[in-house]
C-alpha atoms as a PDB file:
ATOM      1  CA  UNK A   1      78.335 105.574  85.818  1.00  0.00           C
ATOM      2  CA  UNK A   2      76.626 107.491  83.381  1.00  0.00           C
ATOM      3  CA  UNK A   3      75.385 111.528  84.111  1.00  0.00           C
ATOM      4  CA  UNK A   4      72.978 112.982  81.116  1.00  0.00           C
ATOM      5  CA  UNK A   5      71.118 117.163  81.369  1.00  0.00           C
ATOM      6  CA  UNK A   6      68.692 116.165  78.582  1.00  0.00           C
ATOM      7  CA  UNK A   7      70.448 115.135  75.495  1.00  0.00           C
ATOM      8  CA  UNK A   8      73.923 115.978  76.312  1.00  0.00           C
ATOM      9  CA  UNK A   9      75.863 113.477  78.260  1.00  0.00           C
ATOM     10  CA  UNK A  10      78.618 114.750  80.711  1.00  0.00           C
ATOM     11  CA  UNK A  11      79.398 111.387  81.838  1.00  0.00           C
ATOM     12  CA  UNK A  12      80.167 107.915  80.200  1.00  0.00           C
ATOM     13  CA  UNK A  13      80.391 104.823  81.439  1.00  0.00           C
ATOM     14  CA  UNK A  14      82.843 105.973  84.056  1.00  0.00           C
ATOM     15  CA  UNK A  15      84.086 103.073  86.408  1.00  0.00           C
ATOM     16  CA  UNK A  16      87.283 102.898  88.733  1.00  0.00           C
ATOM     17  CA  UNK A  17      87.846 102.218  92.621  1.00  0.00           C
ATOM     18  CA  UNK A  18      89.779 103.110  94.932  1.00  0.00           C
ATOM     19  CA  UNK A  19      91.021 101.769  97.648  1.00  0.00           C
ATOM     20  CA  UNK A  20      90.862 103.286 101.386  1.00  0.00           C
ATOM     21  CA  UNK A  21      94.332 105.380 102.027  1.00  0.00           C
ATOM     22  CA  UNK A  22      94.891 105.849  98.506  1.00  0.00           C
ATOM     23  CA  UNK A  23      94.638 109.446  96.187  1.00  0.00           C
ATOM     24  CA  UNK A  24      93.149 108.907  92.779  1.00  0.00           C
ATOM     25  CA  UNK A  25      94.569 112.061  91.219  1.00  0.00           C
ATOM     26  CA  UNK A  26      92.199 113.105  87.813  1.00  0.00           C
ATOM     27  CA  UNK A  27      93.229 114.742  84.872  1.00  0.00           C
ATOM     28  CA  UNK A  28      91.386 116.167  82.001  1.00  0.00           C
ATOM     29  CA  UNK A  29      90.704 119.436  79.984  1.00  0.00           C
ATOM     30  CA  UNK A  30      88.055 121.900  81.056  1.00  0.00           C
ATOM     31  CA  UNK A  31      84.421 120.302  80.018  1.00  0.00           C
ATOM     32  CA  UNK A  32      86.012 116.572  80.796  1.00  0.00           C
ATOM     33  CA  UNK A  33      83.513 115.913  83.308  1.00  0.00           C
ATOM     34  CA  UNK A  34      85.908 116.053  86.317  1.00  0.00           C
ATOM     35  CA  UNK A  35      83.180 118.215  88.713  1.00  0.00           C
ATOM     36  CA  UNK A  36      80.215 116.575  87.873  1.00  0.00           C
ATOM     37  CA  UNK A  37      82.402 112.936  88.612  1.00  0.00           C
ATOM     38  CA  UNK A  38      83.299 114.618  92.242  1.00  0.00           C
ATOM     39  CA  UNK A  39      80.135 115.670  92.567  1.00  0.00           C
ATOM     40  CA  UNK A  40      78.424 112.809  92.107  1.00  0.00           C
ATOM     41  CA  UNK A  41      80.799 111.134  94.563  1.00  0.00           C
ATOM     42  CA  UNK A  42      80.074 114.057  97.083  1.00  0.00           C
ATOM     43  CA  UNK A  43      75.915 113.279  96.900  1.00  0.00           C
ATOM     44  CA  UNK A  44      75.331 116.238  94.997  1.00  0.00           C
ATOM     45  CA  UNK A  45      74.442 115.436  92.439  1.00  0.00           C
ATOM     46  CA  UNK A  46      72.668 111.685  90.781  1.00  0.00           C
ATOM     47  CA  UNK A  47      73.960 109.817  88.262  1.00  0.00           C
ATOM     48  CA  UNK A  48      71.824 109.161  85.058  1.00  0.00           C
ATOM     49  CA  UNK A  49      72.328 105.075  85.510  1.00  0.00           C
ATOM     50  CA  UNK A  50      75.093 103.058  87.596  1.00  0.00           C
ATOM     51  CA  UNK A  51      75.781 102.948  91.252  1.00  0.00           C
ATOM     52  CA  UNK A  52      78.520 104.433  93.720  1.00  0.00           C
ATOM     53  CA  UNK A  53      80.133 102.801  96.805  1.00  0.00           C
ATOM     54  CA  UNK A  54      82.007 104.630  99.625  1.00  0.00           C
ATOM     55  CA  UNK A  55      83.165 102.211 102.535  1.00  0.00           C
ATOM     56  CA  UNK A  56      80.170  99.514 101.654  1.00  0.00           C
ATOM     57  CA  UNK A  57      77.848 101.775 101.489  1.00  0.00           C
ATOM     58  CA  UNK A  58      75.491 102.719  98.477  1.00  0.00           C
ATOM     59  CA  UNK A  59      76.028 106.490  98.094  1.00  0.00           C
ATOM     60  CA  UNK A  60      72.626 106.640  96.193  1.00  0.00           C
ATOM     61  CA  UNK A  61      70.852 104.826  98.736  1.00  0.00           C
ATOM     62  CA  UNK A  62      71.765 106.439 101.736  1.00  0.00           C
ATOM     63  CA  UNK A  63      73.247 109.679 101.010  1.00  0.00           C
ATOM     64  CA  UNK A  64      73.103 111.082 104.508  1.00  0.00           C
ATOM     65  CA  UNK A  65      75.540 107.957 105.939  1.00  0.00           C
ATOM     66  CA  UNK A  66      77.902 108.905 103.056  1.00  0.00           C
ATOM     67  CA  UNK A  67      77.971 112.443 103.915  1.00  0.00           C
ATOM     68  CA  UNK A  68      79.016 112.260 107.658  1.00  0.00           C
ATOM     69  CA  UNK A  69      82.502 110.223 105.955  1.00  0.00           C
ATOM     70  CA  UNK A  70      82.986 113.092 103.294  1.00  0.00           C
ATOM     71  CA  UNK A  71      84.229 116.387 102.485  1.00  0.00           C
ATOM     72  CA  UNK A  72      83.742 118.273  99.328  1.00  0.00           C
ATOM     73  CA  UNK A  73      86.057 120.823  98.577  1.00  0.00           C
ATOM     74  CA  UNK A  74      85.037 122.968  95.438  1.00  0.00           C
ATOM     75  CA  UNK A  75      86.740 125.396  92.888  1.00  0.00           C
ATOM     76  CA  UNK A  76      84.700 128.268  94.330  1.00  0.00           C
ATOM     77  CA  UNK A  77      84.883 128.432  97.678  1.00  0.00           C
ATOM     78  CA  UNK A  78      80.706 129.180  99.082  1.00  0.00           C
ATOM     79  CA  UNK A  79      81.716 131.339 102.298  1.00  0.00           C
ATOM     80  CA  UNK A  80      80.213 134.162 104.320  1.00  0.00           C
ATOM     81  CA  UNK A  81      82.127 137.035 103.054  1.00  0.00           C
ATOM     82  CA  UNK A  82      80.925 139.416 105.443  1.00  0.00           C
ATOM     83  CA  UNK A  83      82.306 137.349 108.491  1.00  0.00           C
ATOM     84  CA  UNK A  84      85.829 136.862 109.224  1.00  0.00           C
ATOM     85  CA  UNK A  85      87.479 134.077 108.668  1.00  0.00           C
ATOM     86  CA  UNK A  86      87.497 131.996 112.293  1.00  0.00           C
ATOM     87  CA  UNK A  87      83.840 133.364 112.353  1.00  0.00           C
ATOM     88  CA  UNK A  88      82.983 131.486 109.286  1.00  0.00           C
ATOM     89  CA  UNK A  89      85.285 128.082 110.517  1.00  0.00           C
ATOM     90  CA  UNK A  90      83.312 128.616 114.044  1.00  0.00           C
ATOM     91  CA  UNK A  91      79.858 128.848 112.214  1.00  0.00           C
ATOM     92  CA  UNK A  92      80.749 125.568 110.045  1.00  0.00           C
ATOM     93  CA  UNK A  93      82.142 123.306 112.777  1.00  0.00           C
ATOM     94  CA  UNK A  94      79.018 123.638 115.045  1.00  0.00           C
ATOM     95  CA  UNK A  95      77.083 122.782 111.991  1.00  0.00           C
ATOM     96  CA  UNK A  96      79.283 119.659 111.434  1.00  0.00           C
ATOM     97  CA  UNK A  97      79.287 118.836 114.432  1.00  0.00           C
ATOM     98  CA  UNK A  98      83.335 119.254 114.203  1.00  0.00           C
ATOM     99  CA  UNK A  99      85.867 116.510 115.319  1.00  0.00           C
ATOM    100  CA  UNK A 100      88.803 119.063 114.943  1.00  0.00           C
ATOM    101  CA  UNK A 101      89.368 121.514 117.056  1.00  0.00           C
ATOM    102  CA  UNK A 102      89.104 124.626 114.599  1.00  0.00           C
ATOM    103  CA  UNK A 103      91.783 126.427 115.985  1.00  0.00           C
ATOM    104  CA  UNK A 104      94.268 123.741 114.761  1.00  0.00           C
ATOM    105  CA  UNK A 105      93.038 123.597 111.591  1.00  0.00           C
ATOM    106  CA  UNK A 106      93.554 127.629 111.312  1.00  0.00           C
ATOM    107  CA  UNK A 107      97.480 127.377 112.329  1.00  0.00           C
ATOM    108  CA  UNK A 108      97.763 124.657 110.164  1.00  0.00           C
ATOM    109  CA  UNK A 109      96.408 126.497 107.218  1.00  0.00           C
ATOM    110  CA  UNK A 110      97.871 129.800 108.378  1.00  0.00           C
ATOM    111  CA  UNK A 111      94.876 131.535 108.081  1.00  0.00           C
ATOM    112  CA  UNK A 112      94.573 135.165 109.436  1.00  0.00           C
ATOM    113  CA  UNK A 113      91.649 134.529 112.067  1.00  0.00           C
ATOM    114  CA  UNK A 114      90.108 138.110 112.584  1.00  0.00           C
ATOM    115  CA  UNK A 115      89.742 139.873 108.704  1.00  0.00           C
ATOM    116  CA  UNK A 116      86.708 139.491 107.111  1.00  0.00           C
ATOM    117  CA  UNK A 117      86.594 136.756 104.273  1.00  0.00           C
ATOM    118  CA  UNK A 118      85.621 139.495 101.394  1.00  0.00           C
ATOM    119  CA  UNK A 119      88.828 141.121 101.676  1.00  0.00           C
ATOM    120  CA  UNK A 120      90.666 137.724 101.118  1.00  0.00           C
ATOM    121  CA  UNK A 121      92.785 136.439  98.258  1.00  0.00           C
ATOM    122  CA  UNK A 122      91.353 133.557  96.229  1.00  0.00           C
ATOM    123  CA  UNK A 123      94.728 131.419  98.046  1.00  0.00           C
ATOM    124  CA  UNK A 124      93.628 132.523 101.633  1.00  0.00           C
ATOM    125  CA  UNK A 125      89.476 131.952 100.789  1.00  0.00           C
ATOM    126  CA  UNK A 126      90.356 128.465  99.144  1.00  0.00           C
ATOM    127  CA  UNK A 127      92.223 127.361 102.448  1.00  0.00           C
ATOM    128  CA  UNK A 128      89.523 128.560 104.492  1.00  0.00           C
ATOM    129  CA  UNK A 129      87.478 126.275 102.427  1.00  0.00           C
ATOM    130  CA  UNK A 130      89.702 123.644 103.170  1.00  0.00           C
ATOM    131  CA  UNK A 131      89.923 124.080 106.718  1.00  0.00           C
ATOM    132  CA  UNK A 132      85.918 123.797 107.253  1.00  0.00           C
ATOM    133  CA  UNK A 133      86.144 120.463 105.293  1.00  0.00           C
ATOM    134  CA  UNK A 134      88.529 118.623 107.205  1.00  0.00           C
ATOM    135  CA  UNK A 135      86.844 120.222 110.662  1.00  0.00           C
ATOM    136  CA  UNK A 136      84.762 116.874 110.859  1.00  0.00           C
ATOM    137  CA  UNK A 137      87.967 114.693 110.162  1.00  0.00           C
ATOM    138  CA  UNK A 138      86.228 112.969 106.910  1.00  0.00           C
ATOM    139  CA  UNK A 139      87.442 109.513 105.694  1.00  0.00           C
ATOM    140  CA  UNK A 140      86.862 110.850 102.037  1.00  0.00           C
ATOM    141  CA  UNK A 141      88.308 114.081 100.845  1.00  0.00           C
ATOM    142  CA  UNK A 142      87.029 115.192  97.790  1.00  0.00           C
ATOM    143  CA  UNK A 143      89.144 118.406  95.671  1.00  0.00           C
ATOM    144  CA  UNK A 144      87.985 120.158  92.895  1.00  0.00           C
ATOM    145  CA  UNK A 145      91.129 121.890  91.709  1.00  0.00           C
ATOM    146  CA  UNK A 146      92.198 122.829  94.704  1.00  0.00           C
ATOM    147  CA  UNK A 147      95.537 125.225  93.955  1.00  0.00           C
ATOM    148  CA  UNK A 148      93.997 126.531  90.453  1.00  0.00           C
ATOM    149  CA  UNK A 149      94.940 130.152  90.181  1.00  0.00           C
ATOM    150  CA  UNK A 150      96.074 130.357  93.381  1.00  0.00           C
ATOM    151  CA  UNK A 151      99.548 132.080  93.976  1.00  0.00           C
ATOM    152  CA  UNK A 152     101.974 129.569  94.854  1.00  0.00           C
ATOM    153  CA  UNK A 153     102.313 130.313  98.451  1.00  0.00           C
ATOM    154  CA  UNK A 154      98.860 129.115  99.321  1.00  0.00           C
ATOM    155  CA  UNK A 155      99.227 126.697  96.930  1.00  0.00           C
ATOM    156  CA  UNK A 156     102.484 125.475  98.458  1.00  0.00           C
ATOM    157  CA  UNK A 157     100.424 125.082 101.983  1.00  0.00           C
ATOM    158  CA  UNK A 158      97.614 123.351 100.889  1.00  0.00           C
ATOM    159  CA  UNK A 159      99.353 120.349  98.783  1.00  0.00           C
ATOM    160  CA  UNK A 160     102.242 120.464 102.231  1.00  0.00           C
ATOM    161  CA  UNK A 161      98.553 119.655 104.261  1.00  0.00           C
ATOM    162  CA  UNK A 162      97.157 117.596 101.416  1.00  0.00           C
ATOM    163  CA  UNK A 163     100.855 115.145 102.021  1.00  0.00           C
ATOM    164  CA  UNK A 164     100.277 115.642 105.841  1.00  0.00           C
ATOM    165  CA  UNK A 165      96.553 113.736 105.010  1.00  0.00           C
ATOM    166  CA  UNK A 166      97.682 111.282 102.873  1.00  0.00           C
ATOM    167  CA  UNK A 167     100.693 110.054 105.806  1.00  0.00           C
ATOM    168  CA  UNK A 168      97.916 109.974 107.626  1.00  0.00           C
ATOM    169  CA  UNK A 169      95.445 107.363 105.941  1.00  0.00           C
ATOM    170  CA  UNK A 170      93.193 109.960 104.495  1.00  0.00           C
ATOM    171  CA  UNK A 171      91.334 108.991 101.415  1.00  0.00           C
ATOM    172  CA  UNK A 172      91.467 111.752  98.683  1.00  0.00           C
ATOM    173  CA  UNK A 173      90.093 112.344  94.944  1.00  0.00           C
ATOM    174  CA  UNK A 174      91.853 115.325  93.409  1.00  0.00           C
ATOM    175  CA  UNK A 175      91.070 116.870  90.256  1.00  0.00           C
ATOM    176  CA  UNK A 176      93.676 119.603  88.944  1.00  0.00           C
ATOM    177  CA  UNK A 177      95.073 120.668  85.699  1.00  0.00           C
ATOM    178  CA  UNK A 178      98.469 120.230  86.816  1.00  0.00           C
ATOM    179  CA  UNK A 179     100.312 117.333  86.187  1.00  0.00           C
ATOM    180  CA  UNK A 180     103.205 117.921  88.380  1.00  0.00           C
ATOM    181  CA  UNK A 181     100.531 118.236  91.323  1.00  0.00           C
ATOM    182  CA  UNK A 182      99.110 114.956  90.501  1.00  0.00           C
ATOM    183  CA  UNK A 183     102.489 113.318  89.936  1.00  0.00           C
ATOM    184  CA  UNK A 184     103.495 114.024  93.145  1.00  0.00           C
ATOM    185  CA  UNK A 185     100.853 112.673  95.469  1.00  0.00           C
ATOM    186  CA  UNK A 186      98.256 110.253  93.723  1.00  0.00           C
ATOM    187  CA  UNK A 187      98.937 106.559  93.388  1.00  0.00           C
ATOM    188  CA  UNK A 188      96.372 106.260  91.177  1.00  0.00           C
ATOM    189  CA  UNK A 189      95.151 108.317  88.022  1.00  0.00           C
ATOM    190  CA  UNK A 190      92.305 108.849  86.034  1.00  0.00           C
ATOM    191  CA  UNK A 191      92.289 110.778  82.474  1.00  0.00           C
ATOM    192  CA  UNK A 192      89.376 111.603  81.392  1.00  0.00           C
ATOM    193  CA  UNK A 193      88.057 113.517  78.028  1.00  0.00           C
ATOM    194  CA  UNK A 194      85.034 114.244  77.147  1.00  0.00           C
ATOM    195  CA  UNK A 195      82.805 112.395  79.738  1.00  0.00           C
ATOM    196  CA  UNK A 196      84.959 109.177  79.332  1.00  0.00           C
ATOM    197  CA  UNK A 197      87.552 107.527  80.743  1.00  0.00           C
ATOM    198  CA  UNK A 198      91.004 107.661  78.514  1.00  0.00           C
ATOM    199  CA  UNK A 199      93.044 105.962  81.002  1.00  0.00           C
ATOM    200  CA  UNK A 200      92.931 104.666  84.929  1.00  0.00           C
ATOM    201  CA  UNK A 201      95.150 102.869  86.988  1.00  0.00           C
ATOM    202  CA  UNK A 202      98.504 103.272  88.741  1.00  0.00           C
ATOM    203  CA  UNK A 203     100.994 105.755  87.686  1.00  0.00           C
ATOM    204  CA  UNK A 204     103.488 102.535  87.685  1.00  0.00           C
ATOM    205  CA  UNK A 205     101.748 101.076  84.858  1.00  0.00           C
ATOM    206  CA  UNK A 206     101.191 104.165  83.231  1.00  0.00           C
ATOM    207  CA  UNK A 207     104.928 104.701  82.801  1.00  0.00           C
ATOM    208  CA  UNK A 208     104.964 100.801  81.746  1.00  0.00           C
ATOM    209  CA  UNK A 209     102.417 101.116  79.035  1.00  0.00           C
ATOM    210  CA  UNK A 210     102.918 104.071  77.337  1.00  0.00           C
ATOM    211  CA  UNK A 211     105.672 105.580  75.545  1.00  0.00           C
ATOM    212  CA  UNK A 212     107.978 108.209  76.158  1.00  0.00           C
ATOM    213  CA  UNK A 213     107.149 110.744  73.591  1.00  0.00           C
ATOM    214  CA  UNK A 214     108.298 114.165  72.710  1.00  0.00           C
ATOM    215  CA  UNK A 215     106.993 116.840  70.999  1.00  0.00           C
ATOM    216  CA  UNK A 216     109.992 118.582  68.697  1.00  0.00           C
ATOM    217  CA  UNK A 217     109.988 121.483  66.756  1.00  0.00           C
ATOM    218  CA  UNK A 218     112.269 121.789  63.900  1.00  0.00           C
ATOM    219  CA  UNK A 219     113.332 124.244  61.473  1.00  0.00           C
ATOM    220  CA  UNK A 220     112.319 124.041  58.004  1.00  0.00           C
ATOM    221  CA  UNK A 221     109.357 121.551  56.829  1.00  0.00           C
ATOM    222  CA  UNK A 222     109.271 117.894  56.969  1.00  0.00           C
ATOM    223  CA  UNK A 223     108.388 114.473  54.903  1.00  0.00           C
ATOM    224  CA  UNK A 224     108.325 111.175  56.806  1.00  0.00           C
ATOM    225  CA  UNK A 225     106.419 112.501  60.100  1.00  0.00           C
ATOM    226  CA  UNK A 226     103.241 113.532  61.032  1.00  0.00           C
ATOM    227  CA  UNK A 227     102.826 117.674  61.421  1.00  0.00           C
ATOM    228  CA  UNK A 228     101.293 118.111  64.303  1.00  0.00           C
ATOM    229  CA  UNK A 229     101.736 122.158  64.229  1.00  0.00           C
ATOM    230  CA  UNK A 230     103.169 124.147  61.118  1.00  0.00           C
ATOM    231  CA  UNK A 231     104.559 127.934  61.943  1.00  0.00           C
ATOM    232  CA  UNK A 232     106.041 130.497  59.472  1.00  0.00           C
ATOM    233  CA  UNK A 233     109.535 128.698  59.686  1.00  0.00           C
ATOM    234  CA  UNK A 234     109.177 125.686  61.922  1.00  0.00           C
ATOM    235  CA  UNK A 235     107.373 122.836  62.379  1.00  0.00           C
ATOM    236  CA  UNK A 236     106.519 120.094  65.456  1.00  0.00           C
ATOM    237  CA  UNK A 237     106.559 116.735  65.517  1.00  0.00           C
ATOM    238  CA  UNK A 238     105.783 113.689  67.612  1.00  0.00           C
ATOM    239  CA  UNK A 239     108.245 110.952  68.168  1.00  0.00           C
ATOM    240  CA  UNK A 240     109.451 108.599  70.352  1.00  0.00           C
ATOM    241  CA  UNK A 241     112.711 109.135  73.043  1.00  0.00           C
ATOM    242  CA  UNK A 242     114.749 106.282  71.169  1.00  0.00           C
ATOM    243  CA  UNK A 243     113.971 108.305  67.435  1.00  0.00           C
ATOM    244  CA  UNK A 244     115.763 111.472  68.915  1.00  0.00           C
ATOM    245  CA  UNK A 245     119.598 110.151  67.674  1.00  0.00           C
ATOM    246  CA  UNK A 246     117.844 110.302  63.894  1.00  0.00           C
ATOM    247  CA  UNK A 247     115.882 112.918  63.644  1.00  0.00           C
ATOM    248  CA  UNK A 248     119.060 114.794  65.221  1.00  0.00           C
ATOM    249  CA  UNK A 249     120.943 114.000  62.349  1.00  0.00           C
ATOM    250  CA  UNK A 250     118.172 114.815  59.256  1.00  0.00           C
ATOM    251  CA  UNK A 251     116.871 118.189  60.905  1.00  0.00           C
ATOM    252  CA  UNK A 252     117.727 121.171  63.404  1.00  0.00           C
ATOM    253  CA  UNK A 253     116.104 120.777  66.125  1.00  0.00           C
ATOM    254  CA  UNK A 254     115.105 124.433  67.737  1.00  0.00           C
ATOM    255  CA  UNK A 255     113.068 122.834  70.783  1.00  0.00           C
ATOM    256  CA  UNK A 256     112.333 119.635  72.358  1.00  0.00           C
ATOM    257  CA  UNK A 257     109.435 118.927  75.696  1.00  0.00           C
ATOM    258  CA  UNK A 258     108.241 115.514  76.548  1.00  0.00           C
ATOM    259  CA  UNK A 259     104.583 115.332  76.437  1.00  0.00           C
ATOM    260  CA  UNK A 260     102.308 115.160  79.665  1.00  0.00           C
ATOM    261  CA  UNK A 261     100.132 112.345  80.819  1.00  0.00           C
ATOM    262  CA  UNK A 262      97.030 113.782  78.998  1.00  0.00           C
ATOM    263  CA  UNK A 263      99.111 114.207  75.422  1.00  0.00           C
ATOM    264  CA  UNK A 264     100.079 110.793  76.022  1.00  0.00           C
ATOM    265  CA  UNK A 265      96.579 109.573  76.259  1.00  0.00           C
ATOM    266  CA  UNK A 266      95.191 111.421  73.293  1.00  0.00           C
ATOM    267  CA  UNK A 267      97.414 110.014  71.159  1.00  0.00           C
ATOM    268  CA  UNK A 268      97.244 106.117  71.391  1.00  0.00           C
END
């Protein structure tokens, strides 16, 4: 799929699937086109050109079927702050119709049912969020960062429920930043940078196909590698696991990480 505003494109030629009980975790930098993907998913917004599927049916075509099988969780949770928070889950699941019984979800989420929503933390708002989308059950669960800049309670809960979901059969797309989130629930990923697709597939392959590299940062200056960042008295470099023995030997080596999934990608 494709997603233009005017002359900018957001989107490019984006194309995966995904198959029903599976996460699709995606990764990308801010301005990667991760929320306008979701959102196109979610029916809220149209693609520019190409077509999108959910459970056989076309998403573009009949928008309202889609809906009743989806929930769209965003960044920025879009609550009624002067209400509490069962107020707001009450309000929500007679809209939706609810399958869950509300009260269930609350306990699940821990969420305090009587304070008002404005007086929440962004961790407490963001699982009230979550709570109202899985009040109709969906068969699609769609995240838009879900545990960004929460503190790591909340954010403990909601990937414990998000795990709780996935043993159950629930179909999820999750966007974060964090790699360690993604690594530890998706079986499938999708990198993307700059409206297109870098890499997608299964984290199996991933670790198949692409080296192990590591980014090192060495004292003094050096010849026969590629600089990738120069500091008043060090320097890092990119090589691979099985070059560590050498470069041991020729420099002093101050730090060492491996690179992420993203750095990986960048650098084919």
């Amino acid at each position: 799929m494709n997603k233009n505003y005017g002359k900018v494109t957001v989107l490019r030629g984006i194309t995966f699937h995904l198959e029903e009980g599976k996460t699709l975790g995606i990764l990308g930098p801010n301005a990667a086109g991760k929320t306008t993907l979701l959102k196109i998913v979610a029916t809220i917004l149209k693609p520019s050109s190409g077509r999108v599927t959910i459970m056989g049916i076309d998403a573009l075509r009949n928008p309202s079927k889609v809906r009743k099988l989806i929930s769209y969780v965003p960044e920025y949770p879009s609550l009624f702050e002067e209400l509490t928070a069962e107020e707001n889950i009450l309000h929500f699941s007679k809209v939706s119709r609810a399958q869950n019984n509300f009260e269930e979800v609350m306990e699940m989420l821990r969420i305090p049912f009587k304070k008002p929503v404005r007086i929440l933390s962004k961790g407490m708002k963001q699982r009230v969020s979550l709570a109202i989308s899985l009040l109709k059950n969906p068969k699609l669960l769609l995240l838009d960062e879900p545990t960004s800049g929460l503190d790591r309670e909340s954010s403990e809960i909601i990937w414990q429920v998000l795990e709780s979901l996935k043993k159950n059969g629930v179909t999820m797309m999750i966007s974060s930043h964090s790699e360690e989130d993604i690594l530890r629930m998706c079986d499938r990923i999708l990198v993307m940078n700059e409206g297109k697709t870098i890499y997608f597939g299964s984290l199996e392959d991933f670790w198949k196909n692409f080296e192990d590299l590591v980014e090192i940062e060495i004292e003094g200056d050096v010849t026969d590698k590629e600089i990738v960042w120069r500091r008043e008295k060090t320097v890092s470099i990119v090589a691979k696991v099985n070059e560590l023995g050498e470069i041991f030997k020729k420099y002093k080596v101050i730090h060492l990480r491996s690179l992420g999934i993203r750095e990986r990608m960048l650098r084919r």
